[in-house]
Structure formats: structure tokens, C-alpha cells
Protein backbone atom coordinates (compact mmCIF):
# COMPACT_ATOMS: atom_id res chain seq x y z
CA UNK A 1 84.74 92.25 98.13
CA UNK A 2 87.29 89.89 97.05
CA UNK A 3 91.30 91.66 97.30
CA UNK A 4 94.34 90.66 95.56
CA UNK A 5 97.15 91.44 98.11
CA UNK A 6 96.84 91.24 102.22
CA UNK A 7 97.76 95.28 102.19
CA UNK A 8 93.91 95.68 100.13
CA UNK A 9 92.48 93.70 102.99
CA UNK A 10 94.76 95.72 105.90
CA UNK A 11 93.14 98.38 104.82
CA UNK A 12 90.07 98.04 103.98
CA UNK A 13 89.75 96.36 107.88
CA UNK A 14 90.14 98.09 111.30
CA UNK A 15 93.34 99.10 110.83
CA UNK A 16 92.22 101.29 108.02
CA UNK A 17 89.15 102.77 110.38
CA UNK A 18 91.99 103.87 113.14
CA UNK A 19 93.83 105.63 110.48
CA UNK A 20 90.55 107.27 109.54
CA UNK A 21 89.91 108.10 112.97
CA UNK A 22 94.03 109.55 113.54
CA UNK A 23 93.69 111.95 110.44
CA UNK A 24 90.43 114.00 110.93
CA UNK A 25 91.43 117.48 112.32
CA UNK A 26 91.11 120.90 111.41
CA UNK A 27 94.04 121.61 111.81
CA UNK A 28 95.09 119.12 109.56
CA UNK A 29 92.86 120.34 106.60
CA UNK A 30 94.14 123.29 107.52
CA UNK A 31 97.50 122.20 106.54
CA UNK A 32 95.84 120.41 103.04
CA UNK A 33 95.04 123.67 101.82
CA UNK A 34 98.22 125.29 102.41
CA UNK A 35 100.43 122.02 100.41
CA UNK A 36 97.54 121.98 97.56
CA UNK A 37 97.74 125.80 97.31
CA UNK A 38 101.92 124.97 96.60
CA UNK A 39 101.21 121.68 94.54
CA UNK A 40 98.88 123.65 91.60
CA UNK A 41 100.85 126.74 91.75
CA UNK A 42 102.43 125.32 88.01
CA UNK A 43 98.91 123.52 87.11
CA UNK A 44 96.62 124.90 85.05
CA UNK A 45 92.99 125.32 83.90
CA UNK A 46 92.25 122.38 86.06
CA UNK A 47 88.95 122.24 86.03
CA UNK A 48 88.27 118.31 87.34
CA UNK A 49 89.93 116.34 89.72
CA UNK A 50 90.01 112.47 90.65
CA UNK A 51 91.59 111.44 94.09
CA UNK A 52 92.82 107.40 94.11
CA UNK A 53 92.91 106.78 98.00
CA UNK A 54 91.09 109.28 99.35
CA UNK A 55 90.02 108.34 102.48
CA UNK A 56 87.69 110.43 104.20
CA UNK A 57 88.07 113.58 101.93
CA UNK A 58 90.47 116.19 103.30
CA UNK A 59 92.28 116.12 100.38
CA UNK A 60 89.06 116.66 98.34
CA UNK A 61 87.59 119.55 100.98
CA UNK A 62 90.94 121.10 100.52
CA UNK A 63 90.80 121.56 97.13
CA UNK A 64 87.22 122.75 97.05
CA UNK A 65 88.21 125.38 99.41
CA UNK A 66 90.93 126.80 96.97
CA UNK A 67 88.59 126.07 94.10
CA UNK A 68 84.90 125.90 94.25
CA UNK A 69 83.88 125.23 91.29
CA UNK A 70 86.36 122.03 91.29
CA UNK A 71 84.52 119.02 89.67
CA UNK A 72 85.73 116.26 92.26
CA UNK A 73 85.86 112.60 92.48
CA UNK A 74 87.29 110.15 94.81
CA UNK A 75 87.82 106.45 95.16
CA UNK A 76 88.42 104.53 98.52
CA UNK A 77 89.06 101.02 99.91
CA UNK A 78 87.59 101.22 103.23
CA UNK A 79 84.18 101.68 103.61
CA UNK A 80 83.60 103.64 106.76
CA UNK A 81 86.33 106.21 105.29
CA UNK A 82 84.30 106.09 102.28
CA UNK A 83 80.98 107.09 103.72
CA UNK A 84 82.96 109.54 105.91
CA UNK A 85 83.96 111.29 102.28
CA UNK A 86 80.54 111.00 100.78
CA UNK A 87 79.20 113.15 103.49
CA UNK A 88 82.11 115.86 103.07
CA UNK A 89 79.59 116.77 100.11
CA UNK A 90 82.36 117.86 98.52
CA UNK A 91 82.84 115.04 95.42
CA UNK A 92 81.20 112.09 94.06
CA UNK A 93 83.06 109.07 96.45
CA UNK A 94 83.67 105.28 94.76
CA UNK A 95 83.85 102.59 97.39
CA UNK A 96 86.42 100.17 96.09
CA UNK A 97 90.02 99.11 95.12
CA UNK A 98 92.04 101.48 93.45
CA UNK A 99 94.26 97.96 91.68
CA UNK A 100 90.88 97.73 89.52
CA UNK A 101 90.36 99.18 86.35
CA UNK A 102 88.04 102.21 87.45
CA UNK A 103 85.66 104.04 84.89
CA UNK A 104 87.20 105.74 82.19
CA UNK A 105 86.31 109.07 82.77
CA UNK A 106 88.55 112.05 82.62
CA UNK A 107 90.37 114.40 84.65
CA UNK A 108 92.23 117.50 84.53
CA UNK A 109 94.18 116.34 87.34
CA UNK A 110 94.80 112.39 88.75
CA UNK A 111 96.60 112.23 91.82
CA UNK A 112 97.53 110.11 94.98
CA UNK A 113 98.73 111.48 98.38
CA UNK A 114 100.25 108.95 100.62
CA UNK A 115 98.69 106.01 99.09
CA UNK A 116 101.23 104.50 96.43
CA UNK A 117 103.45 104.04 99.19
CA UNK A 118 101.14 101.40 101.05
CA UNK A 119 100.23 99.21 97.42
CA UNK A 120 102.08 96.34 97.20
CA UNK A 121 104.92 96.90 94.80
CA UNK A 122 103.73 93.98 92.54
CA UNK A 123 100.87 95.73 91.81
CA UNK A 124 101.75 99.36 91.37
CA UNK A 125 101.44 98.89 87.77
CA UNK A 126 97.61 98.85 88.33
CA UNK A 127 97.43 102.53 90.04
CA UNK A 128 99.46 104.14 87.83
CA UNK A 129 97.33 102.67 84.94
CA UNK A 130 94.79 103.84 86.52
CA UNK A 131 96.20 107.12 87.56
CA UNK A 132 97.33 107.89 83.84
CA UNK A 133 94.18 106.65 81.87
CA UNK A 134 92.11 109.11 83.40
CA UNK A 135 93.99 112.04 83.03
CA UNK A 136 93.12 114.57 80.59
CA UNK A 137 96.87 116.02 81.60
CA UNK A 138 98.17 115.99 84.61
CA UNK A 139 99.39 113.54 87.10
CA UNK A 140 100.67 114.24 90.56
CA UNK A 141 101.99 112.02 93.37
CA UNK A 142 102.78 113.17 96.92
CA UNK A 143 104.78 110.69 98.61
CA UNK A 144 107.43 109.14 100.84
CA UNK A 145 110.32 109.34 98.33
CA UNK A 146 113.33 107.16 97.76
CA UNK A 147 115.81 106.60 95.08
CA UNK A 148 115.81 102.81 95.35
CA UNK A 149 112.35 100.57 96.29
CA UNK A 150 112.65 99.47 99.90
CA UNK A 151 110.60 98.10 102.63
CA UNK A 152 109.76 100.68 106.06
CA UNK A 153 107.99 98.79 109.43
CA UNK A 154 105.09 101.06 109.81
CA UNK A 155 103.79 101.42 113.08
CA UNK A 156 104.91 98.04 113.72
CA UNK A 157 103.42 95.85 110.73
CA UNK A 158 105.70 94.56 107.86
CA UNK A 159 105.08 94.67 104.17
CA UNK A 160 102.73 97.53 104.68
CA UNK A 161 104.71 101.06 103.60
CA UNK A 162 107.19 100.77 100.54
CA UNK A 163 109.37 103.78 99.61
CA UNK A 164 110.50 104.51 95.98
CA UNK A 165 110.73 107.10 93.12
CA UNK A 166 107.13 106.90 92.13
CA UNK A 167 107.72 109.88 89.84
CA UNK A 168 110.60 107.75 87.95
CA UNK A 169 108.50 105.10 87.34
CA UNK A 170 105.62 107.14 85.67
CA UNK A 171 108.15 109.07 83.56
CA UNK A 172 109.93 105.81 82.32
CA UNK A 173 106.31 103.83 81.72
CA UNK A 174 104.39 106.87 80.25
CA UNK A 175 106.73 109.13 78.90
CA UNK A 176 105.24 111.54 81.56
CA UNK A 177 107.05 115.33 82.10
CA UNK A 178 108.17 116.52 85.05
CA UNK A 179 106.12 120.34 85.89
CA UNK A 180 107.11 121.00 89.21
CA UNK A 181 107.85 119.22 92.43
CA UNK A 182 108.37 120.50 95.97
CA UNK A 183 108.83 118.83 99.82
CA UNK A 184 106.68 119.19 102.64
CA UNK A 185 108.35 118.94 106.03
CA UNK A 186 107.06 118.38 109.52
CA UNK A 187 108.27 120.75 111.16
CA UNK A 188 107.22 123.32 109.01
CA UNK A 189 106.16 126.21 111.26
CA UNK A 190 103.19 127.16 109.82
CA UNK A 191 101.64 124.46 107.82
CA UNK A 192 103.11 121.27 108.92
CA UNK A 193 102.42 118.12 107.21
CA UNK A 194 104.15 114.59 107.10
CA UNK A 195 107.36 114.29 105.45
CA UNK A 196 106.27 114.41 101.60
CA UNK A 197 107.67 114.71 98.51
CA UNK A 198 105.08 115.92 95.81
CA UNK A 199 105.48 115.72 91.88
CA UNK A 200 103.43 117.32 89.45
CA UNK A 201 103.47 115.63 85.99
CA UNK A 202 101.98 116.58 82.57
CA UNK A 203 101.10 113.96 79.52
């Protein structure tokens, strides 16, 4: 597969089967279902769902768990994470780049959870086309969050995590409305996840 930017090819490489490797715990998942049960507390009658990013599927398992009768669909850049998704059984998993135009079918609910932050910033454009196109209604992002774009070293590689107000962007560009939005913190005591903001938009 041919990539547009080096952060396409970072992760669809080794790096991105580490990562794969780091993030599979129950306890984790555990976690995923406690932040989606507070993200679609405002959502509703969402009946179809379409992950951009989704690695190998927590996300996806997560929300089956809450709702099983969830129609679920995911796309992913690294193909080992891909394959790791596909046999979570849980949704119907796309191997490829999520800067590509992807089918035009449609979702209840589009969303992203700590992937805008690793696109490179030229192409964001292309996600939230992406993200917006195929949404019947809603929109949400959970991500690092900052007022202004800048550049974080990420576990000691440049150019590979970029903090902004993803939110503000698809409000300005789309005309999207703001439903709800919420922080998750680390040191939560119960449900701990990374340092996330989440934002829950309607069309």
C-alpha cells in the first residue's frame, strides 16, 4: 500500500504492532466501557457505528457490550491490528488508510479516539471528511486537546502526536453542534484512562 505522509507508514510498521501489543488488557476494556457509557449518555437512537482508527477493537467490543445490537464497523492502518479486530467478532474491520475516501455508507455515530492526534496536520482535512460524510448525525472525537495546534515528542519520535481543538475545527468546517463533551483523567480511581478530552457533535 502506497501512504501519503511518513506518520501512515509509522504506523502501519512495527511501531504500530508494539502499540497493538501495549493496549490489549482487560482491564483496559474495562475502562472503554465505563468512558463510552459517559460519551453516549446525550446520544441517541444510535443504532450504527463506524470507528476511523480502530486498532484492534476495544473500542468496538466496548460498545457492543453496552449495546448489542450495535451495527459496527471499523477501519485500520496496520494490518496485524486489523486482523486482531476482525477476530473480536464484534464489527465488520477495513484494512486501510483512514486519509482515503472510504465507502459512503452511513452511520448513526462516526468517531475517532486517539487517532486525529497522530495524522499529520496537513492532512486532517481528509479524516474529518471522512468522519462527517458518513454520519447520519453524530460525530464524536476523543482526544488530546489544545487550544492552539502544536507539536508533542511521543515516546521519543518527532512529528508523530499533534495537539489541537479538533472539535473547533469540525464546528468551523461543517457547521457541526456541540451535544456534550466531558474529560477523562488518569488517575481516575475507578475507570482510569489516558488523559482525554471527548466531544460529542450533532449535524
Amino acid at each position: 500500500m502506497a501512504y501519503k505522509t511518513e506518520q501512515e507508514q509509522f504506523w502501519a510498521g512495527d511501531f504500530g504492532d508494539s502499540y497493538s501489543d501495549r493496549n490489549d488488557s482487560e482491564s483496559l476494556l474495562f475502562s472503554k466501557v465505563a468512558m463510552w457509557s459517559k460519551m453516549l449518555r446525550s446520544a441517541n437512537n444510535v443504532t450504527s457505528v463506524l470507528e476511523l482508527g480502530c486498532n484492534i477493537g476495544l473500542n468496538l467490543v466496548a460498545l457492543k457490550k453496552l449495546q448489542p445490537a450495535l451495527s459496527l464497523k471499523g477501519y485500520e492502518i496496520n494490518r496485524k491490528a486489523a486482523k486482531r479486530a476482525e477476530k473480536q467478532g464484534v464489527a465488520d474491520i477495513v484494512t486501510g488508510s483512514i486519509l482515503e475516501k472510504i465507502s459512503n455508507d452511513k452511520f448513526d455515530l462516526t468517531f475517532t479516539a486517539g487517532v486525529l492526534i497522530h495524522i499529520n496536520p496537513e492532512f486532517l482535512h481528509c479524516v474529518y471528511d471522512n468522519l462527517v460524510e458518513n454520519s447520519r448525525r453524530y460525530v464524536l472525537v476523543a482526544e488530546y486537546y489544545n487550544p492552539s495546534p502544536t507539536v508533542i515528542t511521543y515516546r521519543g519520535e518527532q512529528d508523530k502526536l499533534f495537539k489541537r481543538d479538533f472539535a473547533g475545527d469540525l464546528t468551523e468546517r461543517y457547521g457541526m453542534k456541540l451535544v456534550d463533551y466531558g474529560f477523562l483523567y488518569k488517575r481516575d480511581n475507578w475507570a482510569p484512562q489516558d488523559d482525554i478530552t471527548w466531544f460529542l457533535l450533532e449535524k
